[in-house]
Every structure is written in structure tokens, then in C-alpha cells.
N, C-alpha and C. Protein backbone atom coordinates (compact mmCIF):
# COMPACT_ATOMS: atom_id res chain seq x y z
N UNK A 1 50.48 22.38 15.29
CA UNK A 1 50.79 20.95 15.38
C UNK A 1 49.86 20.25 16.36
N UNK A 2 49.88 20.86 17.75
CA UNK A 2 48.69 20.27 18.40
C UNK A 2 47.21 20.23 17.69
N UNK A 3 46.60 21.56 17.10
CA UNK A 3 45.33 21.21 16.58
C UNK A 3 45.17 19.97 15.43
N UNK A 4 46.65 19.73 15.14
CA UNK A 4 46.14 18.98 14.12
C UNK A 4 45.98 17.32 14.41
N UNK A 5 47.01 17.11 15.18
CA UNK A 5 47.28 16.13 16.76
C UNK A 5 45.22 15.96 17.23
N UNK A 6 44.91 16.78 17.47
CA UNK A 6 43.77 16.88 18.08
C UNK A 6 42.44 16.66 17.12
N UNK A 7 42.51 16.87 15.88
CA UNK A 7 41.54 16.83 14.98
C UNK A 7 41.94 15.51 14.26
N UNK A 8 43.12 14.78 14.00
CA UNK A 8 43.14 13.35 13.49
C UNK A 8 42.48 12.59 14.81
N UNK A 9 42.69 13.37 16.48
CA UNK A 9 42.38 12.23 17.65
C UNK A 9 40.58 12.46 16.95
N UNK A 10 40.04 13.42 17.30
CA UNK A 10 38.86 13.68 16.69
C UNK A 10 38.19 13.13 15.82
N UNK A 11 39.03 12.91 14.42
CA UNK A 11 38.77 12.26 13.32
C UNK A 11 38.43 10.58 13.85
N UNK A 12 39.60 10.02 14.38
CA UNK A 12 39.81 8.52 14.62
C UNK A 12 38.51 8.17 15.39
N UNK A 13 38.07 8.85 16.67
CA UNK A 13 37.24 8.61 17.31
C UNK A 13 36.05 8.35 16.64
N UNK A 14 35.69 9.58 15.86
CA UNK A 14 34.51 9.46 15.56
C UNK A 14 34.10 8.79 14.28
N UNK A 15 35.42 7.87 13.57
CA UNK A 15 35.08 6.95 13.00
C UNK A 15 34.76 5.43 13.78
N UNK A 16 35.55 5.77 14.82
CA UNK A 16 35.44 4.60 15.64
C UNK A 16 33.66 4.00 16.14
N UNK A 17 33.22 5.37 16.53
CA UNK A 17 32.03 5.62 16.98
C UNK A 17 31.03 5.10 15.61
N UNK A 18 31.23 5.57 14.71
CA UNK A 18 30.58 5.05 13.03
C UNK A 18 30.65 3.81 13.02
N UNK A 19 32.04 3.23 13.14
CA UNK A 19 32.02 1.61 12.98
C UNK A 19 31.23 1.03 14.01
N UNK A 20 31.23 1.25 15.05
CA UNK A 20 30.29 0.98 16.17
C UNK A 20 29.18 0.68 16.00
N UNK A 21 28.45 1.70 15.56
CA UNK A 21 27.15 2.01 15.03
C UNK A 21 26.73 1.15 13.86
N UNK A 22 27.86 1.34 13.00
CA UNK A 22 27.65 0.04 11.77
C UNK A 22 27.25 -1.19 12.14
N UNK A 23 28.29 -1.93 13.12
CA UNK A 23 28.42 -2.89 13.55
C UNK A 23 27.43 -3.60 13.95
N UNK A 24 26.63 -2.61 14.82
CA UNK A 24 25.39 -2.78 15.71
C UNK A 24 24.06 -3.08 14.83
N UNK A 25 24.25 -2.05 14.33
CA UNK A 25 23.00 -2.45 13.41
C UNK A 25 22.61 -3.17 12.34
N UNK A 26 23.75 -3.50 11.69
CA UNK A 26 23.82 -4.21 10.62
C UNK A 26 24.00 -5.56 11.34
N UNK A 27 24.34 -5.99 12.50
CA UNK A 27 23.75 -7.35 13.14
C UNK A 27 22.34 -7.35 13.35
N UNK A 28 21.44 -6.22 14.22
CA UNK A 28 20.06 -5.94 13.77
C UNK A 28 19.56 -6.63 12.65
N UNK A 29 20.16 -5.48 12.04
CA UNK A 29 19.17 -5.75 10.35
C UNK A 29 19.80 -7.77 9.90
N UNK A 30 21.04 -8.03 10.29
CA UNK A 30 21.28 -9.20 9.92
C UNK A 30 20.42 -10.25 10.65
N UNK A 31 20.17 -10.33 11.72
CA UNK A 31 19.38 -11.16 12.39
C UNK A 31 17.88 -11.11 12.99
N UNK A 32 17.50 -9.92 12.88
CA UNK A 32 15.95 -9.78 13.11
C UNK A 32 14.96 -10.34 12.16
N UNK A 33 15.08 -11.34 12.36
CA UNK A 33 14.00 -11.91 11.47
C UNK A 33 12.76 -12.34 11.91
N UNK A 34 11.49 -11.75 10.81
CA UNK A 34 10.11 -11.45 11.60
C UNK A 34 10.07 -10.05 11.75
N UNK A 35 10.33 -9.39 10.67
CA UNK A 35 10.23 -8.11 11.33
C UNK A 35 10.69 -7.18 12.36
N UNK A 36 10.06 -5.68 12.25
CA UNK A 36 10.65 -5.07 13.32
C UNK A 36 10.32 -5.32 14.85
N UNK A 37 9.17 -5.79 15.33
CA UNK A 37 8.87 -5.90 16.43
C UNK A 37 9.93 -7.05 16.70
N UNK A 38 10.24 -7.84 16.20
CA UNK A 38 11.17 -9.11 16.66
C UNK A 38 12.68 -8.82 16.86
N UNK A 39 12.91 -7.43 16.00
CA UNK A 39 13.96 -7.11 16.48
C UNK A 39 14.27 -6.46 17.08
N UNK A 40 13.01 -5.55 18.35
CA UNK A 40 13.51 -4.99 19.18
C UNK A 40 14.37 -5.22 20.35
N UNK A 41 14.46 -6.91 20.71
CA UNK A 41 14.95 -7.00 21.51
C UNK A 41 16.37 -7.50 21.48
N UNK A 42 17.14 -7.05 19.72
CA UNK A 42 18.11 -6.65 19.50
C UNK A 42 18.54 -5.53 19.79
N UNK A 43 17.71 -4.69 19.56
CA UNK A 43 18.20 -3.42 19.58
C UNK A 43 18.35 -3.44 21.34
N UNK A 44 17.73 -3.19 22.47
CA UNK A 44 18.04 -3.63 23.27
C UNK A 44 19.17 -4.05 23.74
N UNK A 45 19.63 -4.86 23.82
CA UNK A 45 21.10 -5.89 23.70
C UNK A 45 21.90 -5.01 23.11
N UNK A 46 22.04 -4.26 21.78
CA UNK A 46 23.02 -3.04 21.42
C UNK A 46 23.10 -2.40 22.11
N UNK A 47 22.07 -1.60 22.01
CA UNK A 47 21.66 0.26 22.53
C UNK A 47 22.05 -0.15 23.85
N UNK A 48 21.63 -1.12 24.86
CA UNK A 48 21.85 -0.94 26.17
C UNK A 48 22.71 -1.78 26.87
N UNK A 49 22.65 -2.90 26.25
CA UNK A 49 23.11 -3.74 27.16
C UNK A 49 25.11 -3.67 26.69
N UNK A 50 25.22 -4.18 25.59
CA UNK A 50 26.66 -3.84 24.69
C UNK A 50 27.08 -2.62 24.79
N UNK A 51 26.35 -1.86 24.04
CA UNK A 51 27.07 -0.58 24.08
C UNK A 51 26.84 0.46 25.08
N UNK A 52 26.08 0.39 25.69
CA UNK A 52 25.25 1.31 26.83
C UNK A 52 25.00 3.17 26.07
N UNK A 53 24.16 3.02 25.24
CA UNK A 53 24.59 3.83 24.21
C UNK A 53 23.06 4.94 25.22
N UNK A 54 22.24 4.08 26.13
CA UNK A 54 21.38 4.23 27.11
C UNK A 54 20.71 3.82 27.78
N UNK A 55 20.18 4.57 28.98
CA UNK A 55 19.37 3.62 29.75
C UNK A 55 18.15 2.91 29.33
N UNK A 56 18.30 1.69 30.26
CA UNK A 56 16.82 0.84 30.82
C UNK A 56 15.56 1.88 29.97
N UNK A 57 15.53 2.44 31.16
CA UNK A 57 14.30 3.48 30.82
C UNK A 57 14.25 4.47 29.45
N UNK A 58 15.56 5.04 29.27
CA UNK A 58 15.24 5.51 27.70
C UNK A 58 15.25 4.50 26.63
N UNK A 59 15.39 3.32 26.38
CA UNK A 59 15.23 2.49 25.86
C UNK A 59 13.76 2.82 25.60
N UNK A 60 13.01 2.42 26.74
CA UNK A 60 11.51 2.36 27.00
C UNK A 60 10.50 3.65 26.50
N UNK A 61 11.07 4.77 26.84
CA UNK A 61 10.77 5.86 26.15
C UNK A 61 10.76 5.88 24.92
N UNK A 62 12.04 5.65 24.23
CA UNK A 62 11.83 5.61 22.76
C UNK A 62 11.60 4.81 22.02
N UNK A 63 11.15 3.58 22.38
CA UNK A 63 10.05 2.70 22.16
C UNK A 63 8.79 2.57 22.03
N UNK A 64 8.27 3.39 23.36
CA UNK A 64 6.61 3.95 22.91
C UNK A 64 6.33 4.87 22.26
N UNK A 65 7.74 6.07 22.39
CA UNK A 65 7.18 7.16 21.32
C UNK A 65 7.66 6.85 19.85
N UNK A 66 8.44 5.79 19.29
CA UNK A 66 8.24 5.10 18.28
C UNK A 66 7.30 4.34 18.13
N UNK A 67 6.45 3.71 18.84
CA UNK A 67 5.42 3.08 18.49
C UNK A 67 4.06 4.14 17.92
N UNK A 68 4.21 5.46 18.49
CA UNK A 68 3.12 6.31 18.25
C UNK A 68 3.26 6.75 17.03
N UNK A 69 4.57 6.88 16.58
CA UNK A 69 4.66 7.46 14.81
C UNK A 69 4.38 6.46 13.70
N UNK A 70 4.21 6.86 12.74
CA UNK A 70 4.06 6.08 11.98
C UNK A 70 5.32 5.35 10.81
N UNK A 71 5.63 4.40 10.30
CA UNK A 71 6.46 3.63 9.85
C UNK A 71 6.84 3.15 10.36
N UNK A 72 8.05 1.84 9.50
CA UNK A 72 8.39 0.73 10.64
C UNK A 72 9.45 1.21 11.67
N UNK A 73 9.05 0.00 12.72
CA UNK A 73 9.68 0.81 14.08
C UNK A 73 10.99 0.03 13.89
N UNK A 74 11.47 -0.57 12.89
CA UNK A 74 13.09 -0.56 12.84
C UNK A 74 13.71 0.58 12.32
N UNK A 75 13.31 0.88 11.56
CA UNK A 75 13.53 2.67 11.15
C UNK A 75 13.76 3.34 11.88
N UNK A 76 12.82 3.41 12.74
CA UNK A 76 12.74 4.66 13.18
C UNK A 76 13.77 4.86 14.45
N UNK A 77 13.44 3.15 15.16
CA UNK A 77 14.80 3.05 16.43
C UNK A 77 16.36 3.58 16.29
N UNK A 78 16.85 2.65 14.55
CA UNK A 78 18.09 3.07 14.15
C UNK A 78 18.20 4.32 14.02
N UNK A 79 17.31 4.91 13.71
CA UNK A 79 17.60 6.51 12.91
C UNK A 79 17.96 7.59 14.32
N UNK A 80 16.81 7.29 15.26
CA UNK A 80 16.93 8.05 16.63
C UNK A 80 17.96 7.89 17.03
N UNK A 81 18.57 6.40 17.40
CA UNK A 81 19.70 6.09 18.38
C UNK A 81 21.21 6.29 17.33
N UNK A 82 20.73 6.04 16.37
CA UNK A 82 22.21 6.78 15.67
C UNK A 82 22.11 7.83 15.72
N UNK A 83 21.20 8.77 15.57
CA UNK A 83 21.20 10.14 15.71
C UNK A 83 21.85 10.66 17.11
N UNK A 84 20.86 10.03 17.63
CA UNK A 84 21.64 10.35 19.63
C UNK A 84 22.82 10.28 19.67
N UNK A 85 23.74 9.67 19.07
CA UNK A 85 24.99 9.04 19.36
C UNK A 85 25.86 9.80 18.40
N UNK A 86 25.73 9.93 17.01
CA UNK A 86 26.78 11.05 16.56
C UNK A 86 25.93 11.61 15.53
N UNK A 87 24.84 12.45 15.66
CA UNK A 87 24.02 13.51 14.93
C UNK A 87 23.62 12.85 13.53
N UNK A 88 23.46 13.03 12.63
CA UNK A 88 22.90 13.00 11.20
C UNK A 88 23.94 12.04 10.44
N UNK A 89 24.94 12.07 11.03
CA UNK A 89 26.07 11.14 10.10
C UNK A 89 25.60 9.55 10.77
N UNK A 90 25.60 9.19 12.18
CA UNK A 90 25.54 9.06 13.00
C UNK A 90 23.98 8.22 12.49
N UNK A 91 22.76 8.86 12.31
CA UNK A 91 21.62 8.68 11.43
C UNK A 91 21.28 7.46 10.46
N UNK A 92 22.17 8.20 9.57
CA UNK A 92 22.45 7.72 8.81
C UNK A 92 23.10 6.12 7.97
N UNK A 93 24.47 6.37 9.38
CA UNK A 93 24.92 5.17 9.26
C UNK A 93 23.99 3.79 9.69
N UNK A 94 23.49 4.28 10.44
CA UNK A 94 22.45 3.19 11.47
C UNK A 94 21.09 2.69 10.57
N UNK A 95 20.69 3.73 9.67
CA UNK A 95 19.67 3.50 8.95
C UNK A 95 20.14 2.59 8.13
N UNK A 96 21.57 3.04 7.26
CA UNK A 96 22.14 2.07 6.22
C UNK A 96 22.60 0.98 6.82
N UNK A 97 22.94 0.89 7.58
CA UNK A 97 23.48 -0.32 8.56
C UNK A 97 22.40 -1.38 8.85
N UNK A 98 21.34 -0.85 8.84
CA UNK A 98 20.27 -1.96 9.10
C UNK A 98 19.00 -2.39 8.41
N UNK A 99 19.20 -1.41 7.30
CA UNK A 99 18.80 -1.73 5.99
C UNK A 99 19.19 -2.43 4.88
N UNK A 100 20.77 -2.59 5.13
CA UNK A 100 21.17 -3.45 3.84
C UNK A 100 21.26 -4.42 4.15
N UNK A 101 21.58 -5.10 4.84
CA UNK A 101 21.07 -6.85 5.08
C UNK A 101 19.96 -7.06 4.50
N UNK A 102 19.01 -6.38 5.22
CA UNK A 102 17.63 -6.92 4.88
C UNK A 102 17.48 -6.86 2.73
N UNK A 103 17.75 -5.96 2.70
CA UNK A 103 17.73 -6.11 1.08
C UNK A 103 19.21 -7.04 0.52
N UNK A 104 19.97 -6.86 0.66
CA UNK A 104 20.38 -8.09 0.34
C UNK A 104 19.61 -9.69 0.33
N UNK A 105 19.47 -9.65 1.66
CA UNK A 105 19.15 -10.81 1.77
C UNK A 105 17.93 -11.42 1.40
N UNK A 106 16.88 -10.72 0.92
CA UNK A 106 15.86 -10.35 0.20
C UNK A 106 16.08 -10.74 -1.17
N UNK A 107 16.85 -10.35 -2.04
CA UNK A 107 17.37 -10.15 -3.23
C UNK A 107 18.05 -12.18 -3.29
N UNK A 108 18.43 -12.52 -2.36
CA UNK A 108 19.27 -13.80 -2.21
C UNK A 108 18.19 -14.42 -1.80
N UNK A 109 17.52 -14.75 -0.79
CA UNK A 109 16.43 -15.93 -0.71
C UNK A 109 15.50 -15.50 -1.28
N UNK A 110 14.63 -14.44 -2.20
CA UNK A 110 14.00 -14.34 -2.93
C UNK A 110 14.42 -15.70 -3.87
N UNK A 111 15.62 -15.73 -4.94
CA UNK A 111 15.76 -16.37 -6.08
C UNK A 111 16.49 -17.13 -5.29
N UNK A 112 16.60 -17.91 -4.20
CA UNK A 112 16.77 -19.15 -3.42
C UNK A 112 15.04 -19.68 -3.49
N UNK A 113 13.95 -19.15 -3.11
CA UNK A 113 12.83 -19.69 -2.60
C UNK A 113 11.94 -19.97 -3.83
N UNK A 114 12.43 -18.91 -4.99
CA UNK A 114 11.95 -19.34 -6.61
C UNK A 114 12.45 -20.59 -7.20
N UNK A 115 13.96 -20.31 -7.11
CA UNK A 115 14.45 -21.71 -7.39
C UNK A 115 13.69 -23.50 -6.62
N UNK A 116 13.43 -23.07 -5.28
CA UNK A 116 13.71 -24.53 -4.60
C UNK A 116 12.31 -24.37 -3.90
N UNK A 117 11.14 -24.04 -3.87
CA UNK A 117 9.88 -23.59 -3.38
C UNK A 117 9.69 -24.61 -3.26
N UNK A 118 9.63 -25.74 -3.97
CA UNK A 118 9.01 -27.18 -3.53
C UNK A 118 9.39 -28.15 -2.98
N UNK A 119 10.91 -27.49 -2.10
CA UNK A 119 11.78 -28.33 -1.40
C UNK A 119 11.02 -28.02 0.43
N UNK A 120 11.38 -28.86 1.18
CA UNK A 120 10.42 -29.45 2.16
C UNK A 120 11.15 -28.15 3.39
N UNK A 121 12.71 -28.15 3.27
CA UNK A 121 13.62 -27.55 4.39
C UNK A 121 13.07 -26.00 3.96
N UNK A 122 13.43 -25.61 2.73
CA UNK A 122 12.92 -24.50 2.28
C UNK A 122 11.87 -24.00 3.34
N UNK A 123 10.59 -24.11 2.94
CA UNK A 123 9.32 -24.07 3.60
C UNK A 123 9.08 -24.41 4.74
N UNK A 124 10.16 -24.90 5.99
CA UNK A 124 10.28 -24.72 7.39
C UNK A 124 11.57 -24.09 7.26
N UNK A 125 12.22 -23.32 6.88
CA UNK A 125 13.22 -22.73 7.53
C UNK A 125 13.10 -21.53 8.11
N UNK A 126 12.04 -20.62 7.80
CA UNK A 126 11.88 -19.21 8.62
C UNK A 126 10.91 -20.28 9.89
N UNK A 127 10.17 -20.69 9.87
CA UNK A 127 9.03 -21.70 10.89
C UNK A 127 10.53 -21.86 12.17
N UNK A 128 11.37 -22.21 11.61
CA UNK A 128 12.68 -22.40 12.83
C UNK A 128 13.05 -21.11 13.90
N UNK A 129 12.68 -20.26 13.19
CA UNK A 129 13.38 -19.08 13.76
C UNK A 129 12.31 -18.74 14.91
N UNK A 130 10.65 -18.57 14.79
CA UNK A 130 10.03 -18.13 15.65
C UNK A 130 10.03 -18.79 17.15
N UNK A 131 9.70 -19.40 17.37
CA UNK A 131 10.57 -19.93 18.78
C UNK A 131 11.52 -19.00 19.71
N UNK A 132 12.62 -18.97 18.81
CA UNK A 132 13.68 -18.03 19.30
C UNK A 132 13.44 -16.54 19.57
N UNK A 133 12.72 -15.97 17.95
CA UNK A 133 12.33 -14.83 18.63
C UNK A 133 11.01 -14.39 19.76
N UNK A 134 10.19 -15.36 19.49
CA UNK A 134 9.15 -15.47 20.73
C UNK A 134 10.00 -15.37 22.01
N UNK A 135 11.06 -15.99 22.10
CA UNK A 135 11.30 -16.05 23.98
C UNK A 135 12.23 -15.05 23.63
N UNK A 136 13.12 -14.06 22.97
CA UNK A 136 13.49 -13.17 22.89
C UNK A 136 12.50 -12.21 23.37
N UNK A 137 11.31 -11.80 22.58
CA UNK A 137 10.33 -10.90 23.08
C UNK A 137 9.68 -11.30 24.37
N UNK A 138 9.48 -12.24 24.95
CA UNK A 138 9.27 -12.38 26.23
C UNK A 138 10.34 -12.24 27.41
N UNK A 139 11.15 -12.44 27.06
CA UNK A 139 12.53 -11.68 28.17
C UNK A 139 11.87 -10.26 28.49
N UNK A 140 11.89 -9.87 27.00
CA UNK A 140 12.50 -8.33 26.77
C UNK A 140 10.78 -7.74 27.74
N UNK A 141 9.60 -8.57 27.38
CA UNK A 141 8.14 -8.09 27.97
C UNK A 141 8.18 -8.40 29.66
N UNK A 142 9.34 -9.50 29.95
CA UNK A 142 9.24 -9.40 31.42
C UNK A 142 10.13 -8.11 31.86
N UNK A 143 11.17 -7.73 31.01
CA UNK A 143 12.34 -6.93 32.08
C UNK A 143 10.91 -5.58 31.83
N UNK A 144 10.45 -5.24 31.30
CA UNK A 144 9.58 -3.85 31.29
C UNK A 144 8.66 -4.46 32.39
N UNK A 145 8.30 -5.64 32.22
CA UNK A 145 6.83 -5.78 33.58
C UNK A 145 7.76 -5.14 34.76
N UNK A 146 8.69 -5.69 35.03
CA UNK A 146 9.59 -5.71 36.27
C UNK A 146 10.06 -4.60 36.76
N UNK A 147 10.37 -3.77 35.64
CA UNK A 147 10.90 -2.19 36.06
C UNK A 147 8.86 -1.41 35.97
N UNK A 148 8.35 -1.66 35.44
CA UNK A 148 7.33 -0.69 35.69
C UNK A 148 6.62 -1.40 37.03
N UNK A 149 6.57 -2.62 37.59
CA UNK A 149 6.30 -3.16 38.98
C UNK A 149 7.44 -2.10 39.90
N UNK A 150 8.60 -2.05 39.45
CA UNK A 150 9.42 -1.82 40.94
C UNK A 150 8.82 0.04 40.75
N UNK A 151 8.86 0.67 39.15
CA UNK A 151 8.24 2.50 39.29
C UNK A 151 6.65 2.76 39.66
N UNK A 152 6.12 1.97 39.74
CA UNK A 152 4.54 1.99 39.65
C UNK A 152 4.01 1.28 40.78
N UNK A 153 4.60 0.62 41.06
CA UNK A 153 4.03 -0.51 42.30
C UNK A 153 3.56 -1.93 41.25
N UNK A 154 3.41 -2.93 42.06
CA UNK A 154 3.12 -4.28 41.15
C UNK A 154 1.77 -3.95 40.62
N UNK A 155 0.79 -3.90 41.97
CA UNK A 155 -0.48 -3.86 41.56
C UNK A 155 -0.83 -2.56 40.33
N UNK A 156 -0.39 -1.68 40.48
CA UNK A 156 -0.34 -0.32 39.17
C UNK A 156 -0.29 -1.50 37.99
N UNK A 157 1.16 -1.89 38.21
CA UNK A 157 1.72 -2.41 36.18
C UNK A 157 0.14 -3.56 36.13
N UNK A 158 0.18 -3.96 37.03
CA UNK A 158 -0.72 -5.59 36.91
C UNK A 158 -1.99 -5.25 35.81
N UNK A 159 -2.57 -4.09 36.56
CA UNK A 159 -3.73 -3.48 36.14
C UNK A 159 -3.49 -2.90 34.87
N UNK A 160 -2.30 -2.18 34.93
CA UNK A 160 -1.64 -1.65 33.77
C UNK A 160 -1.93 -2.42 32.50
N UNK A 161 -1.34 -3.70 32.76
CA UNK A 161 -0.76 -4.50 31.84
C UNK A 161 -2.23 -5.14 31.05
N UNK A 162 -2.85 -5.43 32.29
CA UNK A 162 -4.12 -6.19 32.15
C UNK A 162 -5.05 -5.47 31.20
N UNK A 163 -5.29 -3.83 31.33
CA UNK A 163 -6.01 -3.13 30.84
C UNK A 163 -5.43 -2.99 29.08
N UNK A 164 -4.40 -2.49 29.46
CA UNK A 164 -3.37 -2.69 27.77
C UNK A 164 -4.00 -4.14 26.96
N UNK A 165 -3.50 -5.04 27.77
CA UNK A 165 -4.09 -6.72 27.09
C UNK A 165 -5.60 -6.68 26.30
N UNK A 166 -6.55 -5.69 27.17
CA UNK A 166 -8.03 -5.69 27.16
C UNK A 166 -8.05 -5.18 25.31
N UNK A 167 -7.61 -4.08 26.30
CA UNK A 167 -7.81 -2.68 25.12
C UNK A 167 -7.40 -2.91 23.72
N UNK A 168 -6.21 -3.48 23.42
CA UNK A 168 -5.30 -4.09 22.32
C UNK A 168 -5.70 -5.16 21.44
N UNK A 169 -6.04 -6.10 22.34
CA UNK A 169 -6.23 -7.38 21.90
C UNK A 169 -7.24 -7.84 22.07
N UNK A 170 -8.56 -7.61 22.42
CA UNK A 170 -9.89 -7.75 22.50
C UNK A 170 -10.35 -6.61 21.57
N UNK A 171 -10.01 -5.16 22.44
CA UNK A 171 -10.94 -4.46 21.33
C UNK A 171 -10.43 -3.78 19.91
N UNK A 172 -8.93 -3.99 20.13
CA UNK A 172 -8.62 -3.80 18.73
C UNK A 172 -8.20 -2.47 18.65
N UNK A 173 -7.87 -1.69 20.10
CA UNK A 173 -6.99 -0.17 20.07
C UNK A 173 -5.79 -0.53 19.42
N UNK A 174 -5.53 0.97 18.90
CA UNK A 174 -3.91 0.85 18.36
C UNK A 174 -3.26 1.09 19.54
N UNK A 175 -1.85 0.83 19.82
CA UNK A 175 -1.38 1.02 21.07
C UNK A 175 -0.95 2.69 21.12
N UNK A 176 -0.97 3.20 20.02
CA UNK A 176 -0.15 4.66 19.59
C UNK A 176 -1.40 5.64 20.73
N UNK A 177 -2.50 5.12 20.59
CA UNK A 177 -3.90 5.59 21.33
C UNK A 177 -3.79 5.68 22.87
N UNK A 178 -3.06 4.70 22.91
CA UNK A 178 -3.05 4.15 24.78
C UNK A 178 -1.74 5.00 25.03
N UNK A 179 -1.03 4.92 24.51
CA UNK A 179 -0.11 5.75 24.56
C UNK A 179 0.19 7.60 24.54
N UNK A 180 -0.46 7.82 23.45
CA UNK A 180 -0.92 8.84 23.62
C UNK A 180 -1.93 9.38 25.13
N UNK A 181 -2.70 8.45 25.55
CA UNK A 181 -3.86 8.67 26.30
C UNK A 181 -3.34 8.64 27.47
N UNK A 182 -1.64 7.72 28.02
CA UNK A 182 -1.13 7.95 29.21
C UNK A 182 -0.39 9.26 29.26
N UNK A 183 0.09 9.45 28.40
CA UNK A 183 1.33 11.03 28.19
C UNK A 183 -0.09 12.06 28.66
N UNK A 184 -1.28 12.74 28.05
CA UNK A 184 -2.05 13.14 28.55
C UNK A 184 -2.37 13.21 29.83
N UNK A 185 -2.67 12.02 30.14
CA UNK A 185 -2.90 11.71 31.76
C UNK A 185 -1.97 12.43 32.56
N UNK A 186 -0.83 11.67 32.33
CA UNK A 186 0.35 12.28 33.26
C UNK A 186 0.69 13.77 33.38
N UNK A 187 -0.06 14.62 31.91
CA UNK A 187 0.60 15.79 32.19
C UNK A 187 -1.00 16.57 32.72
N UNK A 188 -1.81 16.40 32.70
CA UNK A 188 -3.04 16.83 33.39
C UNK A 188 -2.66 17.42 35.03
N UNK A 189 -2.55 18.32 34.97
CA UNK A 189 -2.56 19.34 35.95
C UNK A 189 -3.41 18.51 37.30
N UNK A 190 -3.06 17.58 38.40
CA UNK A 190 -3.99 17.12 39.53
C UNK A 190 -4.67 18.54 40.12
N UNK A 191 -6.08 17.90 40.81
CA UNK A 191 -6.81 19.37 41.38
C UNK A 191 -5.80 19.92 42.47
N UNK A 192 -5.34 19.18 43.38
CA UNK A 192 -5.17 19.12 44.46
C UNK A 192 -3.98 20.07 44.52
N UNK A 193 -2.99 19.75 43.79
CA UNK A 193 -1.72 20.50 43.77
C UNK A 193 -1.37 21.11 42.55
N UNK A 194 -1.61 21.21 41.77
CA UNK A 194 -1.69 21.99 40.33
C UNK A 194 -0.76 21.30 39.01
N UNK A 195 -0.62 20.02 40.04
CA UNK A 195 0.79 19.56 39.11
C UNK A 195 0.65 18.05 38.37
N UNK A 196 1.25 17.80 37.53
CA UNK A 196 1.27 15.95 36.62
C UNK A 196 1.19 15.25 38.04
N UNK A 197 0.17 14.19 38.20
CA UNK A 197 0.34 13.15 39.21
C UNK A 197 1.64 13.06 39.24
């Protein structure tokens, strides 16, 4: 009688935890508009701030090492952080969760924008949204300046940041490169003491 007491508490929870996960992401996928980069700083606001599903810093982690793989990095965020949180089911839900909006809604202003293409609101109504997500992604680009100023020192990120800006956006590196090229760095054995700076 107790195990079974114990496996419906079991059961309940970890639907609870599913709906959670649903919840989360399927606001994601409902409101990120502009793509995945625009909706990272949804995910954000879920994963950390709402649900504390993790830290600041692992946020940040699995952000750059999603940026190094290949496909979109809404994918790949949901799939990890549902995974983290209740394994493959867990995955799953998060993937479907933040995938079906987007096709829905796809499927609906598709034959909204066929129908009415030559209407004026039509043709500024996504134009409305960038604004919003622009200062969304600039929050989200100051709280990382700010935590890698307080782990690195200011002058480190400054240079940091500056060199990234160079490298990226002048010469046209992928960031997966720079990224890759700091993980290297860091694990390079220093002469001095045998160990990662």
C-alpha cells in the first residue's frame, strides 16, 4: 500500500514537472519571434529566472556550447534543458513544446499573409515586434558583460568583448571558432605550473 502511495506521489510529480516544461516552452516557441537567437532571452527568464531550472552561469555554458553545434539553437536549448530536468521524456516534451506554436502559427499567418499581402498593417506587423526583441537581447548581452566583468576582471571582458566584436563582425569568424579557440586556451597546460590558467 505504501509503494503504491509512493509511485502515484511519483507519478503526480513528474507529471507536474512535464507540465512545467510544457508550459515553458511552448511560451518560448509562442513568443520568440525572429527566430532562435531572439528567443534566447526567453529561455533565460524560464530556465533561470521562473523556474530556476539553473544557474546564471550554466545558462551561459550551454549557450556557447550550443552555439558551437550545429542546428537551430532553439532546438537544441529545449532539448538539453528538458533533458536536464526529467531525461528523454523530459526532451522531448520541451522539443514538442516549442515546436508546435511555431508550426501552427506558420500554417495560420502563412494563409493570413496570402490572403491580405496587400494590406498596409499586414506588412508592419512583424516590423512591431523588433524593437522589443532588440532590448530583450540587450538586457540579456549586458547581464553576461557584467558577470564576465565581475569573473574576469572589467578590463579582461572589455578586451574580451572588443576582440569577439573584431573577429565576428569585421572579419566574418563564426563564433563556434572563438569558442572553440577559448575552451582550448583554457585547458592548455600553463608552463609555469602544469595546469589550465
Amino acid at each position: 500500500m505504501v509503494g503504491n502511495k509512493e509511485r502515484k506521489s511519483a507519478e503526480a510529480s513528474s507529471l507536474k514537472v512535464n507540465a512545467n516544461i510544457f508550459a515553458a516552452f511552448f511560451r518560448i516557441g509562442l513568443l520568440g519571434f525572429g527566430g532562435g537567437p531572439s528567443a534566447i532571452p526567453l529561455f533565460h527568464i524560464e530556465a533561470v529566472k521562473k523556474y530556476k531550472w539553473m544557474t546564471d552561469d550554466e545558462f551561459g555554458d550551454t549557450l556557447a556550447l550550443a552555439n558551437t553545434m550545429p542546428g537551430p539553437i532553439a532546438t537544441k536549448m529545449a532539448g538539453y534543458i528538458g533533458y536536464r530536468i526529467n531525461g528523454v521524456i523530459g526532451c522531448l516534451v520541451a522539443l514538442f513544446a516549442s515546436v508546435m506554436p511555431t508550426v501552427l502559427m506558420m500554417i495560420l499567418l502563412l494563409g493570413i499573409l496570402q490572403k491580405y499581402k496587400g494590406v498596409e498593417w499586414v506588412n508592419s506587423m512583424s516590423q512591431a515586434v523588433v524593437p522589443v526583441v532588440g532590448v530583450m537581447l540587450a538586457v540579456l548581452t549586458w547581464d553576461f558583460l557584467k558577470k564576465s566583468g565581475q569573473s574576469l576582471g572589467w578590463l579582461r571582458a572589455i578586451i574580451l568583448t572588443v576582440l569577439a566584436v573584431i573577429l565576428m563582425e569585421v572579419l566574418s569568424i563564426h563564433p563556434a571558432f572563438l569558442i572553440v579557440a577559448l575552451l582550448i586556451f583554457v585547458f592548455i597546460p600553463s608552463k609555469k605550473g602544469g595546469e589550465a590558467p
